[in-house]
C-alpha atoms as a PDB file:
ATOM      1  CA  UNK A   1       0.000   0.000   0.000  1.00  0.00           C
ATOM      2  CA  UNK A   2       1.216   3.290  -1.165  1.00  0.00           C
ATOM      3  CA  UNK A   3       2.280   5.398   2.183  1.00  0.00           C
ATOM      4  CA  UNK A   4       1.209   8.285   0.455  1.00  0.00           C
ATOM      5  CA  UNK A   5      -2.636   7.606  -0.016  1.00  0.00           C
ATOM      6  CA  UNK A   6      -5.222   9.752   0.542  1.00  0.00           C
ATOM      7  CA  UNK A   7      -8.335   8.851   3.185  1.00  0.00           C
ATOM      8  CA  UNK A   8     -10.348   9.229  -0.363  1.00  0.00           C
ATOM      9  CA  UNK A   9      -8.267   6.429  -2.135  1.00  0.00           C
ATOM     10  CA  UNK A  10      -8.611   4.493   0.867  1.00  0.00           C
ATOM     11  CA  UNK A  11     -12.601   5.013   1.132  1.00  0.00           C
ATOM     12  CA  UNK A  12     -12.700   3.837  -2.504  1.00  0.00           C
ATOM     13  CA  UNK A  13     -10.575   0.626  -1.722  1.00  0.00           C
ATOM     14  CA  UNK A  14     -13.234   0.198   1.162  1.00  0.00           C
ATOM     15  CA  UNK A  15     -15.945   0.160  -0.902  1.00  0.00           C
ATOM     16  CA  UNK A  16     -14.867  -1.652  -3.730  1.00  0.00           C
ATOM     17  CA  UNK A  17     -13.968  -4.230  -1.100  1.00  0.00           C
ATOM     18  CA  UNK A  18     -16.876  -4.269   0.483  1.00  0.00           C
ATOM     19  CA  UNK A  19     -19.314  -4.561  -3.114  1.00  0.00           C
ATOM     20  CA  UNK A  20     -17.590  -8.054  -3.305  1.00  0.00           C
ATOM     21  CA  UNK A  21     -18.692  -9.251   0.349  1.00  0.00           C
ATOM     22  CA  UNK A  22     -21.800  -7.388   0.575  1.00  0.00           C
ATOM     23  CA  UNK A  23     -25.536  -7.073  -0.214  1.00  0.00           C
ATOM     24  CA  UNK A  24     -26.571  -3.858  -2.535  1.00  0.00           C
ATOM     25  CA  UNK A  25     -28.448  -2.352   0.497  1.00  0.00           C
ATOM     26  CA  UNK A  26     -25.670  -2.839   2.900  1.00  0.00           C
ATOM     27  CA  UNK A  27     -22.860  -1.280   0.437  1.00  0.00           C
ATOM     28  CA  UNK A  28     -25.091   1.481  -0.571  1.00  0.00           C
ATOM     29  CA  UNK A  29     -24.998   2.555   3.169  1.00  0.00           C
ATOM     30  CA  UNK A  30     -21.562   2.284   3.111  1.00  0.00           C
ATOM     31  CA  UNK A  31     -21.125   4.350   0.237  1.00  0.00           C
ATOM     32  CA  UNK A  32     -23.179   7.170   1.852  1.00  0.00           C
ATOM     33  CA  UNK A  33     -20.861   6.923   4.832  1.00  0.00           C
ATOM     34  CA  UNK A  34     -17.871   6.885   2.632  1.00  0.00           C
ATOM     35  CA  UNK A  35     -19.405  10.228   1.092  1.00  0.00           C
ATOM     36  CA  UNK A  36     -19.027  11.906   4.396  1.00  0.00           C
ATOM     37  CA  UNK A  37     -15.882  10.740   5.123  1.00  0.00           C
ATOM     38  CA  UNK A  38     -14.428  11.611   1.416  1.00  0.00           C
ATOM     39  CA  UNK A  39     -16.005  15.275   1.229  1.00  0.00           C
ATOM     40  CA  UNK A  40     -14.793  16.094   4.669  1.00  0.00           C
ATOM     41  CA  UNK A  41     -11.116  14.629   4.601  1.00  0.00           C
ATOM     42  CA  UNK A  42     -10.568  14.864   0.767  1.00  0.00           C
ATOM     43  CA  UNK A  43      -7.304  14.351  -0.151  1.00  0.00           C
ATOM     44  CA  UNK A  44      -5.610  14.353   3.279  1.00  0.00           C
ATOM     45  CA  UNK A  45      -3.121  11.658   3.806  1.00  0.00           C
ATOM     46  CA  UNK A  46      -4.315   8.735   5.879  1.00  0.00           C
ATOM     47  CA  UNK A  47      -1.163   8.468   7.941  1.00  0.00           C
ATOM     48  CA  UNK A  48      -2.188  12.604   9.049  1.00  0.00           C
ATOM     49  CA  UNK A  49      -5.581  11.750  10.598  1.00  0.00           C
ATOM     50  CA  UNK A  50      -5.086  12.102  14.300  1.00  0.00           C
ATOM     51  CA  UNK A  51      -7.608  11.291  16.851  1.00  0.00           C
ATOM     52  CA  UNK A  52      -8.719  15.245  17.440  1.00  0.00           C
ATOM     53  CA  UNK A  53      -8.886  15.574  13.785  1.00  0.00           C
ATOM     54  CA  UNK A  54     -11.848  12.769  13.706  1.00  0.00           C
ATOM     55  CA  UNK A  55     -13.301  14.147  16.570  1.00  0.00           C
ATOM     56  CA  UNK A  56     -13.910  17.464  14.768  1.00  0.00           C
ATOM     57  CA  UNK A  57     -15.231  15.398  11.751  1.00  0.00           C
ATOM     58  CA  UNK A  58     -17.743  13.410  13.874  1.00  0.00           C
ATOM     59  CA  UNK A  59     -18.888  17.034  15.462  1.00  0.00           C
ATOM     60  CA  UNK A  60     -19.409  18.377  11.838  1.00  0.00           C
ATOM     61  CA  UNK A  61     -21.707  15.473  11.159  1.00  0.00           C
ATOM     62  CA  UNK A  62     -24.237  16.988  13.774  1.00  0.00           C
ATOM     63  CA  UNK A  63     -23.039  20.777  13.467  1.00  0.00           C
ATOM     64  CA  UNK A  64     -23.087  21.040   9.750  1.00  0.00           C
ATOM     65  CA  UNK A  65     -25.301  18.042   8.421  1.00  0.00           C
ATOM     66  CA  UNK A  66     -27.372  17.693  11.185  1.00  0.00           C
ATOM     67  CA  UNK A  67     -27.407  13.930  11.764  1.00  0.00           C
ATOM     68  CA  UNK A  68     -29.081  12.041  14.396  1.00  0.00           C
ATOM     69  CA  UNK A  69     -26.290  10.319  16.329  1.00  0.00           C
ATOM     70  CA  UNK A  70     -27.065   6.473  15.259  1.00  0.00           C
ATOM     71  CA  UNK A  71     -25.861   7.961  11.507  1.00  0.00           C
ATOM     72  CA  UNK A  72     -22.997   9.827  13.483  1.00  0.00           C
ATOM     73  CA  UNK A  73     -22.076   5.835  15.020  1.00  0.00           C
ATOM     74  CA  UNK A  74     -22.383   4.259  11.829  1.00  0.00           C
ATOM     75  CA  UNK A  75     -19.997   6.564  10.368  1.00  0.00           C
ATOM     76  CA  UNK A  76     -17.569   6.661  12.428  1.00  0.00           C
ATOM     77  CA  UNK A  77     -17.557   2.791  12.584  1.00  0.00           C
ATOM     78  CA  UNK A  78     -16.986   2.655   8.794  1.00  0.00           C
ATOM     79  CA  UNK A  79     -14.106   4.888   9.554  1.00  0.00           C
ATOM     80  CA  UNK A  80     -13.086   2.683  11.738  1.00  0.00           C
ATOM     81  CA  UNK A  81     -13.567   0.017   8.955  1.00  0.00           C
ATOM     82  CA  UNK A  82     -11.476   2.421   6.610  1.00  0.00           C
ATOM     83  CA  UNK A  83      -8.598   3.083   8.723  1.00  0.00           C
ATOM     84  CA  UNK A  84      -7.909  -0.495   9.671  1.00  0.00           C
ATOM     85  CA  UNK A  85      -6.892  -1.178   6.116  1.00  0.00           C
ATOM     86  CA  UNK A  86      -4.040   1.679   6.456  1.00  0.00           C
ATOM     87  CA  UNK A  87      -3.172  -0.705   9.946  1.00  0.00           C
ATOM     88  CA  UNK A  88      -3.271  -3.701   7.958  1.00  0.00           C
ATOM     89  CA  UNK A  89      -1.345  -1.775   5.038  1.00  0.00           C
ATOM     90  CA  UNK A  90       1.342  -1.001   7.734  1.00  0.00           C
ATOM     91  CA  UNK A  91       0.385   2.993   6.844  1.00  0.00           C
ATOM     92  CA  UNK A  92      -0.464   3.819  10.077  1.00  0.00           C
ATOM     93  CA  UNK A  93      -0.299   1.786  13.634  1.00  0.00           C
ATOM     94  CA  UNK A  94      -2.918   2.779  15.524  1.00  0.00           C
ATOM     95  CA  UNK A  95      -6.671   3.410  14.640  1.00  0.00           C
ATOM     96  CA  UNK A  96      -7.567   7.212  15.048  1.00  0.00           C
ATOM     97  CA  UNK A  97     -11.183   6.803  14.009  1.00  0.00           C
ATOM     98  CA  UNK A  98     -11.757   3.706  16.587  1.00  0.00           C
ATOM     99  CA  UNK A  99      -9.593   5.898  19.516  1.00  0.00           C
ATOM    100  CA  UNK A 100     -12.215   8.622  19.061  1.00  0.00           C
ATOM    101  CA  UNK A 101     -15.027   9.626  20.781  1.00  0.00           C
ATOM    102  CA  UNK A 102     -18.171  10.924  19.906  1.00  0.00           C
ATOM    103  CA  UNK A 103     -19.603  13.975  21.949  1.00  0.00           C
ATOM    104  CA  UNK A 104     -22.096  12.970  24.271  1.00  0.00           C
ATOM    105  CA  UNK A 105     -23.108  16.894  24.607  1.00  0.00           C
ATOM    106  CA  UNK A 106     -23.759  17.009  20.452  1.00  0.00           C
ATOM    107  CA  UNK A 107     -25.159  13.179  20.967  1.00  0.00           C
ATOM    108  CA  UNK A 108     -28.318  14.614  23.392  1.00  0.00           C
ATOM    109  CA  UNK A 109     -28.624  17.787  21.274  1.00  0.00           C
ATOM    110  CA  UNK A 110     -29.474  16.638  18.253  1.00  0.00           C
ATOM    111  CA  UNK A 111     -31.219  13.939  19.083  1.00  0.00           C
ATOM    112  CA  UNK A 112     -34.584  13.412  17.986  1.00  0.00           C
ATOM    113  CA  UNK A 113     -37.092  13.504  20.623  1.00  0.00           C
ATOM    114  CA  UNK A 114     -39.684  11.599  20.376  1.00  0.00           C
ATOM    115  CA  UNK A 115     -43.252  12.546  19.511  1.00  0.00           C
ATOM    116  CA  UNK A 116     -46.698  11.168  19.519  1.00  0.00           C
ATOM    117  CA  UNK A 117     -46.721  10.247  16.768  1.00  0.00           C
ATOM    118  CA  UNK A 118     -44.127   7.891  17.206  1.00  0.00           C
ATOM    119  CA  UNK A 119     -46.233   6.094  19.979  1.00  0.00           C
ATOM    120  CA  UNK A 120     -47.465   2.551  18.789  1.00  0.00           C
ATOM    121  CA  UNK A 121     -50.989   1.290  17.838  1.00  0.00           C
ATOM    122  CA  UNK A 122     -53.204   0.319  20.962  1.00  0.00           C
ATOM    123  CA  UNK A 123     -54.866  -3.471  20.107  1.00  0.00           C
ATOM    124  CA  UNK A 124     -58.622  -1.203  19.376  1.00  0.00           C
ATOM    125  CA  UNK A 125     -56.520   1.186  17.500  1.00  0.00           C
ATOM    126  CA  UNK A 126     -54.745  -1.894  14.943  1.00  0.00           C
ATOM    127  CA  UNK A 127     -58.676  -3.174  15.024  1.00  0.00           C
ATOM    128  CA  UNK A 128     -60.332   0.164  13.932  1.00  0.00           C
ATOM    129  CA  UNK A 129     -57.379   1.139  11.623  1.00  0.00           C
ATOM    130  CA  UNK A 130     -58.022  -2.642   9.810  1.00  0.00           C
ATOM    131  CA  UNK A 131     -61.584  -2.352   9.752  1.00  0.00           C
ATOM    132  CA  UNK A 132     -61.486   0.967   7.888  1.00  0.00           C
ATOM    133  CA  UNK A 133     -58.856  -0.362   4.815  1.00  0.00           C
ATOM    134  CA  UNK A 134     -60.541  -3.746   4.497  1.00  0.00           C
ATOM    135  CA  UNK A 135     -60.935  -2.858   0.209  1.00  0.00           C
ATOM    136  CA  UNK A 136     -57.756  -1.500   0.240  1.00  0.00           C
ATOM    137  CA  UNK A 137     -54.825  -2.902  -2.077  1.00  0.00           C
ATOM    138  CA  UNK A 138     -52.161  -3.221   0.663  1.00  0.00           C
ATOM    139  CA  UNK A 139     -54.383  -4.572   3.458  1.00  0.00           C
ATOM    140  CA  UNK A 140     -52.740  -7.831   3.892  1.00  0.00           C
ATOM    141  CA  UNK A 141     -49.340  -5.634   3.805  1.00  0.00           C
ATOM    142  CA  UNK A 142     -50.693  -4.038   6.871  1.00  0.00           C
ATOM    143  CA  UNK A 143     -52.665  -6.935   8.599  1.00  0.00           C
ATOM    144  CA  UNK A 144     -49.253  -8.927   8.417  1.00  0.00           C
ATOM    145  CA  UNK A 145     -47.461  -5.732   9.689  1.00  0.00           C
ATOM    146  CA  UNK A 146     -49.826  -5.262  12.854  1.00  0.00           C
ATOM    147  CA  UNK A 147     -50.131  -8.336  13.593  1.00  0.00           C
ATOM    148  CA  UNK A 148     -45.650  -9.017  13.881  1.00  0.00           C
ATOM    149  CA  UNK A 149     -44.911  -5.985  14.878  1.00  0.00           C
ATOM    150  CA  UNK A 150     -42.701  -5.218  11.590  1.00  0.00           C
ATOM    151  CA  UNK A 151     -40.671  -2.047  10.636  1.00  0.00           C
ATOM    152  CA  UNK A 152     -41.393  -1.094   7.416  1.00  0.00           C
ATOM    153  CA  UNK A 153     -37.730  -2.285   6.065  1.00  0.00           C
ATOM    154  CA  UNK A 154     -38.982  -5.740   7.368  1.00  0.00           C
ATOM    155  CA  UNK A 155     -42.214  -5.755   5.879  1.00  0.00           C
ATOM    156  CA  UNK A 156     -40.858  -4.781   2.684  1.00  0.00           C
ATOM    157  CA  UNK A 157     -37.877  -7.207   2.495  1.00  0.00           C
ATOM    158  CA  UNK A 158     -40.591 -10.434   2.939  1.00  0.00           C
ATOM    159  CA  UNK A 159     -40.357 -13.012   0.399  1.00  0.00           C
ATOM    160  CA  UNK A 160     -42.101 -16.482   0.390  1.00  0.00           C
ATOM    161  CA  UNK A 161     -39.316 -18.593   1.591  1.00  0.00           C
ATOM    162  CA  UNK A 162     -39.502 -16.846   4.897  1.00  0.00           C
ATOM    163  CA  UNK A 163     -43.392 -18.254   5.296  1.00  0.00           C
ATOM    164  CA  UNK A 164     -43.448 -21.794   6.810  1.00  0.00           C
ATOM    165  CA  UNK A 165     -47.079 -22.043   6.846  1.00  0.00           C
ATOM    166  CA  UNK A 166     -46.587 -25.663   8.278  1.00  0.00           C
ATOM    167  CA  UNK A 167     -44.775 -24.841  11.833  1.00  0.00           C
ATOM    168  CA  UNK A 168     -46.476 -21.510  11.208  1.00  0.00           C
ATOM    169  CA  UNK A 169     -43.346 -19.451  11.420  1.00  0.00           C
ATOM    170  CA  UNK A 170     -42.380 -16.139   9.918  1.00  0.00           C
ATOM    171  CA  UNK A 171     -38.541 -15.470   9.486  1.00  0.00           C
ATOM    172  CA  UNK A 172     -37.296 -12.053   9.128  1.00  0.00           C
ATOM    173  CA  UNK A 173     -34.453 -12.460   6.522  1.00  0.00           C
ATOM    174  CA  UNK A 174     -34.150  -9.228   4.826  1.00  0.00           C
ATOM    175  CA  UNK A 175     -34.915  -5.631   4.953  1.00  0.00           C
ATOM    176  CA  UNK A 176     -35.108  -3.135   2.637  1.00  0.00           C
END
């Protein structure tokens, strides 16, 4: 590995990496972490990231793009991902982006509160909102929904094979 790559060149080696091991949803995610990581370093040298130098980056993610601090976590685990290779590569010998820390002050800041509407059905409420769509296209979509308690990426991702209709088991496999 070249010691003069950039934290760009490395993202790219990341991703092209992880296309090979990965499902399309999970290196798509990557690649919108990588995004961050690319516009804010650019061409910086990987051996020149220092631990405060991350730390700034992961309090731009909530100053400046205004991310919920799950997204700021993911990120900064990819960068972990990312600067690992330079370790492997013998660029660098210890792991800025896994030595930093994420700001618990920016953490309870931005994140979202919750709101009423993000308060689950009542048992009456599942029963009224089901008797109302009974015609509609998608009521099975939202019968099966109620009834497992399924995100919407769950719901989405179902496929047959996860239906054993014999042992009467449902298998979440997938998400989308």
């Amino acid at each position: 590995m070249d010691r003069n790559i950039t934290i760009s060149e490395l993202v790219d080696m990341m991703l092209e990496k992880s296309k090979r091991e990965n499902a399309d949803t999970t290196y798509s995610s990557y690649k919108y972490r990588g995004k961050h990581i690319k516009e804010y370093f650019g061409n910086t040298k990987v051996r020149s990231i220092d631990v405060p130098m991350v730390e700034n980056f992961l309090d731009e993610l909530f100053l400046t793009c205004e991310l919920q601090p799950r997204s700021v976590k993911d990120i900064k685990v990819f960068f972990g991902g990312v600067m690992n290779l330079a370790v492997e590569g013998g660029i660098i010998f210890l792991n800025s982006a896994k030595q930093a820390k994420i700001s618990k002050k920016l953490c309870r800041e931005y994140a979202e509160e919750d709101s009423e509407d993000d308060e689950f059905f009542s048992y009456e409420e599942s029963v009224l909102f089901l008797s109302r769509i009974e015609d509609h296209d998608l009521y099975e979509y939202y019968y099966v929904s109620l009834f497992f308690g399924l995100r919407r990426e769950e719901a989405l991702g179902l496929r047959w094979s996860a239906i054993d209709l014999k042992r009467k088991i449902l298998k979440i496999y997938r998400s989308i």
